[in-house]
N, C-alpha and C. Protein backbone atom coordinates (compact mmCIF):
# COMPACT_ATOMS: atom_id res chain seq x y z
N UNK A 1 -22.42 31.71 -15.60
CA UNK A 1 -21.53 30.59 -15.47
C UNK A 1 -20.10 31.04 -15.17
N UNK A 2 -20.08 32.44 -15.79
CA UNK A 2 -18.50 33.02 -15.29
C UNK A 2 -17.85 32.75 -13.96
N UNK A 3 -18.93 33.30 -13.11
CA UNK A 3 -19.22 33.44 -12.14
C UNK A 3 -18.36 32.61 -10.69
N UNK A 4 -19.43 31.15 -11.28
CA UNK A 4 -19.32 30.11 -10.16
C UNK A 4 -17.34 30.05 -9.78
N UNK A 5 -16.41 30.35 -10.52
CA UNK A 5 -15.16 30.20 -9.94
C UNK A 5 -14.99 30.98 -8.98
N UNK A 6 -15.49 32.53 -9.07
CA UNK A 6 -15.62 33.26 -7.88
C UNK A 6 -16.10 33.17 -6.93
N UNK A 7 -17.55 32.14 -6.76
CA UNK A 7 -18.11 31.69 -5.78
C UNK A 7 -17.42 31.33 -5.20
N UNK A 8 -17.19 29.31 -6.00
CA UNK A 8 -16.43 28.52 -5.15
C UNK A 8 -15.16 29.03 -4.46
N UNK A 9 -14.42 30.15 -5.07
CA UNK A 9 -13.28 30.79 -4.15
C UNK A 9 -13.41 31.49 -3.15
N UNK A 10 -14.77 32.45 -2.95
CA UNK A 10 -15.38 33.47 -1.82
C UNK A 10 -15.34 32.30 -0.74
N UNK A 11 -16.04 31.17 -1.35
CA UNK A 11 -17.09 30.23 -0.69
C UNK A 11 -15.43 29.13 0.88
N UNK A 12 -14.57 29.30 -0.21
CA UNK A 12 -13.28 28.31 0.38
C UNK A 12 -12.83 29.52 1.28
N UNK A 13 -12.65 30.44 1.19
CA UNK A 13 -11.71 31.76 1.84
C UNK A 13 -12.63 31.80 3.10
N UNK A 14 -14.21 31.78 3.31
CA UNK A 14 -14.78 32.02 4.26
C UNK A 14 -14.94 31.23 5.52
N UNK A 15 -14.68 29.53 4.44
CA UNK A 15 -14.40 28.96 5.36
C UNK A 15 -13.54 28.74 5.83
N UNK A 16 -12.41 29.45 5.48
CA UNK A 16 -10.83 29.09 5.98
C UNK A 16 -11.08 30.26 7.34
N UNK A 17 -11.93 30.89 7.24
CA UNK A 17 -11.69 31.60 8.79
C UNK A 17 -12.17 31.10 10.03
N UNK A 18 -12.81 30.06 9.61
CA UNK A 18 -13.38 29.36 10.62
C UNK A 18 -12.41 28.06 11.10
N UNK A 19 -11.29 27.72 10.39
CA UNK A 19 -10.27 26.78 10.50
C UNK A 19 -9.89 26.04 9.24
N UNK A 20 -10.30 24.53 9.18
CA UNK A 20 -9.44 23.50 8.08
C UNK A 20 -10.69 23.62 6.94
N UNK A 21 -9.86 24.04 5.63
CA UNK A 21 -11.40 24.42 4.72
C UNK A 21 -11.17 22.58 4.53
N UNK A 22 -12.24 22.17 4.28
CA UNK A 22 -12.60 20.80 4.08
C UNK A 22 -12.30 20.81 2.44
N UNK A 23 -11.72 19.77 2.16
CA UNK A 23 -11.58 19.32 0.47
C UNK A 23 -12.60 17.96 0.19
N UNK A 24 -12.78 18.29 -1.10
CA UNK A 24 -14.20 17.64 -1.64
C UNK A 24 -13.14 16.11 -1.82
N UNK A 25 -11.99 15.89 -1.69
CA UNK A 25 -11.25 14.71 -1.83
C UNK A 25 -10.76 14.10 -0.26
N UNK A 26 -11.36 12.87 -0.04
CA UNK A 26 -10.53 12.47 1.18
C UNK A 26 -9.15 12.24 1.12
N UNK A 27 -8.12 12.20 2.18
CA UNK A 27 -6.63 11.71 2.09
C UNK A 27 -6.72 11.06 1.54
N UNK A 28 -7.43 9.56 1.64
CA UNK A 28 -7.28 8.24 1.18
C UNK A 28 -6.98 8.52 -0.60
N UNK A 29 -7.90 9.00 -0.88
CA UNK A 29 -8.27 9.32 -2.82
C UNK A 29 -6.44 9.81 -2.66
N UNK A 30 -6.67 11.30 -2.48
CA UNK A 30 -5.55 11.94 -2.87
C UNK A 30 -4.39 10.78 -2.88
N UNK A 31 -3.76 10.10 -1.95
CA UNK A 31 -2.67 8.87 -1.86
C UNK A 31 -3.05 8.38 -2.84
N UNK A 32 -3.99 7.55 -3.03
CA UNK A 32 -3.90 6.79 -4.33
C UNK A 32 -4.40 7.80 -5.59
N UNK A 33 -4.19 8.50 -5.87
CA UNK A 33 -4.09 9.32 -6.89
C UNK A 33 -2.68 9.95 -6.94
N UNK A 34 -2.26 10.33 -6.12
CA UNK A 34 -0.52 10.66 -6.15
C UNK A 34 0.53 10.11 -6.09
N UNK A 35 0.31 8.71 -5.58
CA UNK A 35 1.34 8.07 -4.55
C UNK A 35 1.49 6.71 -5.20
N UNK A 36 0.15 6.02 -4.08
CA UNK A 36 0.17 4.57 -4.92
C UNK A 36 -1.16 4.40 -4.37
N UNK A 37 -2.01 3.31 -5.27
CA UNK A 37 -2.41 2.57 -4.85
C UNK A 37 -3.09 1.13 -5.55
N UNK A 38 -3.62 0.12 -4.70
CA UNK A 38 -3.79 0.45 -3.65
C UNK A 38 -3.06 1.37 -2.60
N UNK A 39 -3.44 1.60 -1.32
CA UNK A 39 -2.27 2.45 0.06
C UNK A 39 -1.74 1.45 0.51
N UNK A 40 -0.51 1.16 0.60
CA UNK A 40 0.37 0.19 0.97
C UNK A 40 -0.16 -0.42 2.76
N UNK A 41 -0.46 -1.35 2.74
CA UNK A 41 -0.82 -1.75 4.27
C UNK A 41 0.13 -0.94 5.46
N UNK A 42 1.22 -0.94 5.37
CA UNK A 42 2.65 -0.58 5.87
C UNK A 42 1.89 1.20 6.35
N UNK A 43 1.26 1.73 5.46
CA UNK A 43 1.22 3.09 5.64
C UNK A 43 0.00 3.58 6.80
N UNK A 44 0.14 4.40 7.86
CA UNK A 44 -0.55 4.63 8.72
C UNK A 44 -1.08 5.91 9.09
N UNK A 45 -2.01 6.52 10.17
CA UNK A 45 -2.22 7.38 10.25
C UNK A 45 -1.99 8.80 9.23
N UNK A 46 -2.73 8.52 7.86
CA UNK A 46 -2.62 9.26 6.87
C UNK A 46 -3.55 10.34 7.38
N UNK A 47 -3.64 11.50 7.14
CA UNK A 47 -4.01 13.01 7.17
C UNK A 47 -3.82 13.86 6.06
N UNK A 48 -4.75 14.31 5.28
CA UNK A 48 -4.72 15.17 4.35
C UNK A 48 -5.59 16.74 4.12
N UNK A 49 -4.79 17.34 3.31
CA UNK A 49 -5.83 18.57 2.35
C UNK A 49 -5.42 19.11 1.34
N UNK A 50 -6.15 20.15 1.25
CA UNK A 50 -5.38 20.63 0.23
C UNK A 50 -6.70 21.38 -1.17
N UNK A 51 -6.33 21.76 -2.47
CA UNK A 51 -7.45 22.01 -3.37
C UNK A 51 -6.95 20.78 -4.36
N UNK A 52 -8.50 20.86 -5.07
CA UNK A 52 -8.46 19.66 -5.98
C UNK A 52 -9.12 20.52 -7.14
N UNK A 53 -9.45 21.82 -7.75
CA UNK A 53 -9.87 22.43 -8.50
C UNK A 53 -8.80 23.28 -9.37
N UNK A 54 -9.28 22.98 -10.45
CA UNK A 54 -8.15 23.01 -11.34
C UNK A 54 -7.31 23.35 -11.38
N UNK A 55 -6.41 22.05 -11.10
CA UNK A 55 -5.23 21.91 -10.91
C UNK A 55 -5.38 21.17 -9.07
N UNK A 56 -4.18 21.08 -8.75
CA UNK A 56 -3.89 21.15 -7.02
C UNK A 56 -2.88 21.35 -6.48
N UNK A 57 -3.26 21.64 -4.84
CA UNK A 57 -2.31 21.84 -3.94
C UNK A 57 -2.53 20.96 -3.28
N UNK A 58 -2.04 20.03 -2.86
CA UNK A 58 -1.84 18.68 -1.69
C UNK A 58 -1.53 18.77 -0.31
N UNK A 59 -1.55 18.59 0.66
CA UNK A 59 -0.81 18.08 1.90
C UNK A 59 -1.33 16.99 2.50
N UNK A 60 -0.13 16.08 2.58
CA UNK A 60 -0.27 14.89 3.26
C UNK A 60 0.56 14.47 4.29
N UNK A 61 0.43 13.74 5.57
CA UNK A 61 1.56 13.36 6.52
C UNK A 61 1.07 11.97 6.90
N UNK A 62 2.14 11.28 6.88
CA UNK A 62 1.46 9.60 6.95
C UNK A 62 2.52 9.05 7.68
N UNK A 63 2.44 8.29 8.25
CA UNK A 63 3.57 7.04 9.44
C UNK A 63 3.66 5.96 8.44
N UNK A 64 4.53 5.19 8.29
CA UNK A 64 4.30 3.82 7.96
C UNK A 64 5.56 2.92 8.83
N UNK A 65 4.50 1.74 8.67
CA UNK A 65 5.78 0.35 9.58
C UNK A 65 6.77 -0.15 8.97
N UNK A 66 7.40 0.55 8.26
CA UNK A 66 8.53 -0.07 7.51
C UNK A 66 9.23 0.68 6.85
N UNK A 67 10.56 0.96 6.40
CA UNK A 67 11.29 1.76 5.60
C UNK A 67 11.28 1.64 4.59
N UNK A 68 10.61 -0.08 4.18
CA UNK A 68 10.88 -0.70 2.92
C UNK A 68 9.85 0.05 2.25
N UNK A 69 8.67 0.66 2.58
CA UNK A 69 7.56 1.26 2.31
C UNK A 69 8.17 2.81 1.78
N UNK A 70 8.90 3.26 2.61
CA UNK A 70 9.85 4.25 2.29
C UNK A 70 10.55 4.55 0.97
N UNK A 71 11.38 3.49 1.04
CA UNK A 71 12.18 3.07 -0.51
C UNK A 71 11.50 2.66 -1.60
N UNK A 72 9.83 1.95 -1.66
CA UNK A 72 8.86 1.58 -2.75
C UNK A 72 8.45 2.68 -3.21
N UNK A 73 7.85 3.84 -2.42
CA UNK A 73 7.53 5.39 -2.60
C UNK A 73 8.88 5.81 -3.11
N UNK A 74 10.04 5.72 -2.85
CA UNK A 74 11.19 6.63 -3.86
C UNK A 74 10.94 6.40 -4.66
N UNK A 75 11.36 4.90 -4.87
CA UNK A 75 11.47 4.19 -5.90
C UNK A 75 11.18 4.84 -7.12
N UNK A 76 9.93 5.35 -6.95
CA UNK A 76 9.27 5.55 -8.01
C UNK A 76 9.11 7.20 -8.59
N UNK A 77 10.52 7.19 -9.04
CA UNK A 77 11.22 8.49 -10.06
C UNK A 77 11.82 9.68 -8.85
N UNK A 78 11.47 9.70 -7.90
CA UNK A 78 12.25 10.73 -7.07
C UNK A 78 13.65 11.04 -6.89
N UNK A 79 14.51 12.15 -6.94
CA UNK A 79 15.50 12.70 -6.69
C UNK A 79 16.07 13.17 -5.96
N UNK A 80 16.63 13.02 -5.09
CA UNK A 80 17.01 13.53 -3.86
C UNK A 80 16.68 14.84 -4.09
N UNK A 81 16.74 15.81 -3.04
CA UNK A 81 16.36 17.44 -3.28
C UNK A 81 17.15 18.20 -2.11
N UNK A 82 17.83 19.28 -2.31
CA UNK A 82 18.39 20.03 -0.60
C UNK A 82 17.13 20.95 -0.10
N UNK A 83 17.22 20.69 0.76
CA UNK A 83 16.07 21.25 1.53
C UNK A 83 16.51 22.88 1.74
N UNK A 84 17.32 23.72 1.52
CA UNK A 84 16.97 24.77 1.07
C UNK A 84 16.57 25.29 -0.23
N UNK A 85 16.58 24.21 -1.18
CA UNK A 85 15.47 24.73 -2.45
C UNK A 85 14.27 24.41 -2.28
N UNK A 86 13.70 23.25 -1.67
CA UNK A 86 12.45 23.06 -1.38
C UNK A 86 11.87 23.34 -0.40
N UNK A 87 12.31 23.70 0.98
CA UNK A 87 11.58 23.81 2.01
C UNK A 87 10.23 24.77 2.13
N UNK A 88 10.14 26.08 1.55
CA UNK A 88 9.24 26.94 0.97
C UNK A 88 7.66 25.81 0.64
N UNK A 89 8.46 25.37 -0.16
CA UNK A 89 7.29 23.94 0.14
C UNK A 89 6.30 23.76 1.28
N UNK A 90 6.92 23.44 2.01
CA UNK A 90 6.65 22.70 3.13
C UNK A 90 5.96 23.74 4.19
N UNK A 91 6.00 24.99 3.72
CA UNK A 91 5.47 25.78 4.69
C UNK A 91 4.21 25.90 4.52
N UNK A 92 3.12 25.56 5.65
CA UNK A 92 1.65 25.44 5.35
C UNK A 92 1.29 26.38 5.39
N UNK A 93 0.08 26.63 4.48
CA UNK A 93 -0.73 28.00 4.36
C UNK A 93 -1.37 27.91 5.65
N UNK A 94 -2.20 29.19 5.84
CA UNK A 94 -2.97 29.75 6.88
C UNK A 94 -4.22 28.63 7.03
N UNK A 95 -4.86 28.54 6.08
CA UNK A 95 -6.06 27.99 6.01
C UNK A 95 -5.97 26.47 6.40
N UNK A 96 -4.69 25.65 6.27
CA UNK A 96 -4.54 24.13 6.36
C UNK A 96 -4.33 24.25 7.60
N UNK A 97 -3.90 25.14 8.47
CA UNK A 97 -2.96 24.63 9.75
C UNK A 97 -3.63 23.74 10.92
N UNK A 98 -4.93 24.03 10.67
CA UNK A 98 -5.78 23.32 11.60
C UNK A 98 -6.35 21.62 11.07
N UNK A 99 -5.30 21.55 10.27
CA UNK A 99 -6.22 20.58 9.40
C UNK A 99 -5.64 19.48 9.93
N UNK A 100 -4.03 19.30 11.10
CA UNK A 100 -3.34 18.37 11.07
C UNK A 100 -3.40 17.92 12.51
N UNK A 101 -3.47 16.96 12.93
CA UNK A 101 -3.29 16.48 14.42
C UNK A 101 -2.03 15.27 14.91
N UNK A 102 -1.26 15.41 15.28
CA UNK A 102 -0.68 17.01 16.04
C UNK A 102 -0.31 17.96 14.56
N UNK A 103 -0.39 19.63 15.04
CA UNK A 103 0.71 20.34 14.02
C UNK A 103 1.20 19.79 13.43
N UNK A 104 1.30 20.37 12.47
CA UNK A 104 2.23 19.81 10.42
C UNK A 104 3.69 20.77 11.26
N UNK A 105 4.76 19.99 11.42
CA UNK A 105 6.14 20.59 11.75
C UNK A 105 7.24 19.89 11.07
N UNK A 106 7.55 20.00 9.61
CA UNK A 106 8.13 19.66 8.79
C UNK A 106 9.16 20.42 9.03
N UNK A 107 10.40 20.15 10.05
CA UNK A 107 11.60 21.49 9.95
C UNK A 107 12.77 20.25 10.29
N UNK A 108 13.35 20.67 8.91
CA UNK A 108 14.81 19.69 9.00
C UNK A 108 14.99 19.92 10.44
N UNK A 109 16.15 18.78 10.50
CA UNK A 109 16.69 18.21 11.82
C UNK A 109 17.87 17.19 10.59
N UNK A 110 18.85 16.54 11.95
CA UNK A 110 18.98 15.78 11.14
C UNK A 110 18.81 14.57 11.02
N UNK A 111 18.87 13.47 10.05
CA UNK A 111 17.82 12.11 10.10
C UNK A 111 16.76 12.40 9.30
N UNK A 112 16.77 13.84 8.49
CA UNK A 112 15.76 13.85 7.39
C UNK A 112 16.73 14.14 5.72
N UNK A 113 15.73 13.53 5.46
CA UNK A 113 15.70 13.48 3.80
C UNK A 113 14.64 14.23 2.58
N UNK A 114 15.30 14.99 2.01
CA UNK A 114 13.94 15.06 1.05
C UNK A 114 14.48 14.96 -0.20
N UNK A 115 13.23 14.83 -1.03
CA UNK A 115 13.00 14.04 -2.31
C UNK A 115 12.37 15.21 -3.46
N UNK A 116 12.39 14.92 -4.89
CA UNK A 116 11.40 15.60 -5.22
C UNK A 116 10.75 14.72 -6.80
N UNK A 117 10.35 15.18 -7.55
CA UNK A 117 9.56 14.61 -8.42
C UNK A 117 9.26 15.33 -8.96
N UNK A 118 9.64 15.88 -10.97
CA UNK A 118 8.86 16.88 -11.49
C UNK A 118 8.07 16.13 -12.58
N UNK A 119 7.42 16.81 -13.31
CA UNK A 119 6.71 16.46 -14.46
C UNK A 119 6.08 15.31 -14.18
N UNK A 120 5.29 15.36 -13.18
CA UNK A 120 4.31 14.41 -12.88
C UNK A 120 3.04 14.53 -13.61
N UNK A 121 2.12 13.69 -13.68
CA UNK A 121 0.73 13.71 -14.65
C UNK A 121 -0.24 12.71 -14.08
N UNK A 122 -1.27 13.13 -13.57
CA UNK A 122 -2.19 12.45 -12.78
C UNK A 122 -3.95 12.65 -13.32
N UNK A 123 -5.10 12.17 -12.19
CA UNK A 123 -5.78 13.05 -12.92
C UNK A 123 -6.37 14.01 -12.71
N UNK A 124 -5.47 15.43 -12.13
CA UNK A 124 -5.64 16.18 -11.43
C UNK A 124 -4.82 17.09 -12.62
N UNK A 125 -3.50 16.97 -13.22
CA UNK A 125 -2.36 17.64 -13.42
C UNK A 125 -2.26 17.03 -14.66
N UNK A 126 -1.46 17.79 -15.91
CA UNK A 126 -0.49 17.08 -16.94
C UNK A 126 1.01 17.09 -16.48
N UNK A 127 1.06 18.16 -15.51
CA UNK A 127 2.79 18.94 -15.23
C UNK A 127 2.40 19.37 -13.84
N UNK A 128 3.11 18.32 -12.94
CA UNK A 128 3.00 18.50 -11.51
C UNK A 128 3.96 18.34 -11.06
N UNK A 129 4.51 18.63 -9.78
CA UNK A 129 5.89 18.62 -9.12
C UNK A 129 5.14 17.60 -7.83
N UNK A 130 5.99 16.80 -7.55
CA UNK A 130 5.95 16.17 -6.05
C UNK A 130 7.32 16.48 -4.89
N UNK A 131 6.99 16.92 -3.90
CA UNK A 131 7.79 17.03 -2.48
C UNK A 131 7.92 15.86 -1.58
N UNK A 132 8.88 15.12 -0.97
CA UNK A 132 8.85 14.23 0.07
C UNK A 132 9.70 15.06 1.62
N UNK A 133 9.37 15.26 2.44
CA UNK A 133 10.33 15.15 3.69
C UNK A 133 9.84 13.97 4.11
N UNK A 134 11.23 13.27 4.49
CA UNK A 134 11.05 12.05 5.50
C UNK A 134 11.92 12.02 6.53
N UNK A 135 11.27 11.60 7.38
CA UNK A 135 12.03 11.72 8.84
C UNK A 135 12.25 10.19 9.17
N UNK A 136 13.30 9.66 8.96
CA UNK A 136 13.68 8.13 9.20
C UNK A 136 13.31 7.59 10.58
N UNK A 137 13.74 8.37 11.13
CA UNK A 137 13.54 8.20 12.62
C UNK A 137 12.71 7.81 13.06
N UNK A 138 11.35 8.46 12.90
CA UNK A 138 10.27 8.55 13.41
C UNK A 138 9.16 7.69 12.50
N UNK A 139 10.13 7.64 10.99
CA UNK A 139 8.95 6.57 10.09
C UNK A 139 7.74 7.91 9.54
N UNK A 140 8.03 9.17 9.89
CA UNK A 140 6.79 10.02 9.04
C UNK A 140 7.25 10.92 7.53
N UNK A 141 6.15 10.62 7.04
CA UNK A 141 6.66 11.29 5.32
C UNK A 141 5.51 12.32 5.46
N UNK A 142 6.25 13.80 5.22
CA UNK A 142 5.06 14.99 4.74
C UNK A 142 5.34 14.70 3.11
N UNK A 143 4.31 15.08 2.69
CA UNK A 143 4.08 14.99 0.90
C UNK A 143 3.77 16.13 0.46
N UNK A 144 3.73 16.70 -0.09
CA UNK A 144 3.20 17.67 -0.91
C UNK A 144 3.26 17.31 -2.47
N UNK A 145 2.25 18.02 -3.03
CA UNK A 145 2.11 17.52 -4.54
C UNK A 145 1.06 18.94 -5.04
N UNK A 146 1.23 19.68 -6.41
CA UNK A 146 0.90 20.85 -6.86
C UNK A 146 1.04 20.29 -8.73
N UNK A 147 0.21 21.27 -9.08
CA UNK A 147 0.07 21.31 -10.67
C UNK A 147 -0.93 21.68 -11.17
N UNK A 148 -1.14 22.15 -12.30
CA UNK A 148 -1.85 23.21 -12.53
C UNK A 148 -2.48 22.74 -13.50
């Protein structure tokens, strides 16, 4: 029984050479497990990955039709953040990069904002951190969300 953690980790690494390791959680779950839900109608073309084994690593990139959708997601406990303490964040591992259509290209400009969120508790995490970049402009939010 020791064992099976080493599996399931051989088992994720092997498939990361072949491209996007698949997570046993769709986007949809992960959003409403991190975010909100229901998923706000407003929110669009959601894309996710990430691990969901004990503990997680998240990535999400979503459009939505409205800003007001924008400000309901702050709303709820986020802090502004400078994007040279967080950006490290935002840099995708090897194994996700294929996971996004188009490319995950989260690189300030300006017209972006980011956010952050600590001591989050889900049912994934007791003590999780949340990431927002948002790009006003364009209406797209990358997410990230981690905890152990």
């Amino acid at each position: 029984m020791k064992y099976s953690a080493c599996i399931i980790f051989m088992i994720m690494i092997l498939a990361s050479i072949n491209g996007c390791i698949e997570t046993n959680v769709p986007a949809d779950k992960m959003f409403q497990v991190l975010i909100a839900n229901p998923i706000p109608k407003e929110i669009k073309e959601l894309q996710g990955s990430g691990y969901t084994w004990q503990g997680h690593l998240i990535f999400l990139r979503f459009k939505t039709t409205s800003a007001e959708a924008i400000t309901k997601i702050i709303s709820k406990g986020y802090a502004e953040a400078e994007w040279k303490e967080i950006s490290y964040r935002f840099d995708l591992p090897e194994e996700f990069k294929t996971c996004f259509t188009p490319p995950w290209n989260a690189t300030m400009k300006p017209g972006i904002k980011c956010y952050s969120k600590k001591n989050v508790s889900n049912s994934w995490t007791e003590n999780g951190e949340h990431f927002l970049f948002i790009d006003e402009e364009n209406l797209t939010i990358y997410f990230i969300a981690c905890g152990a």
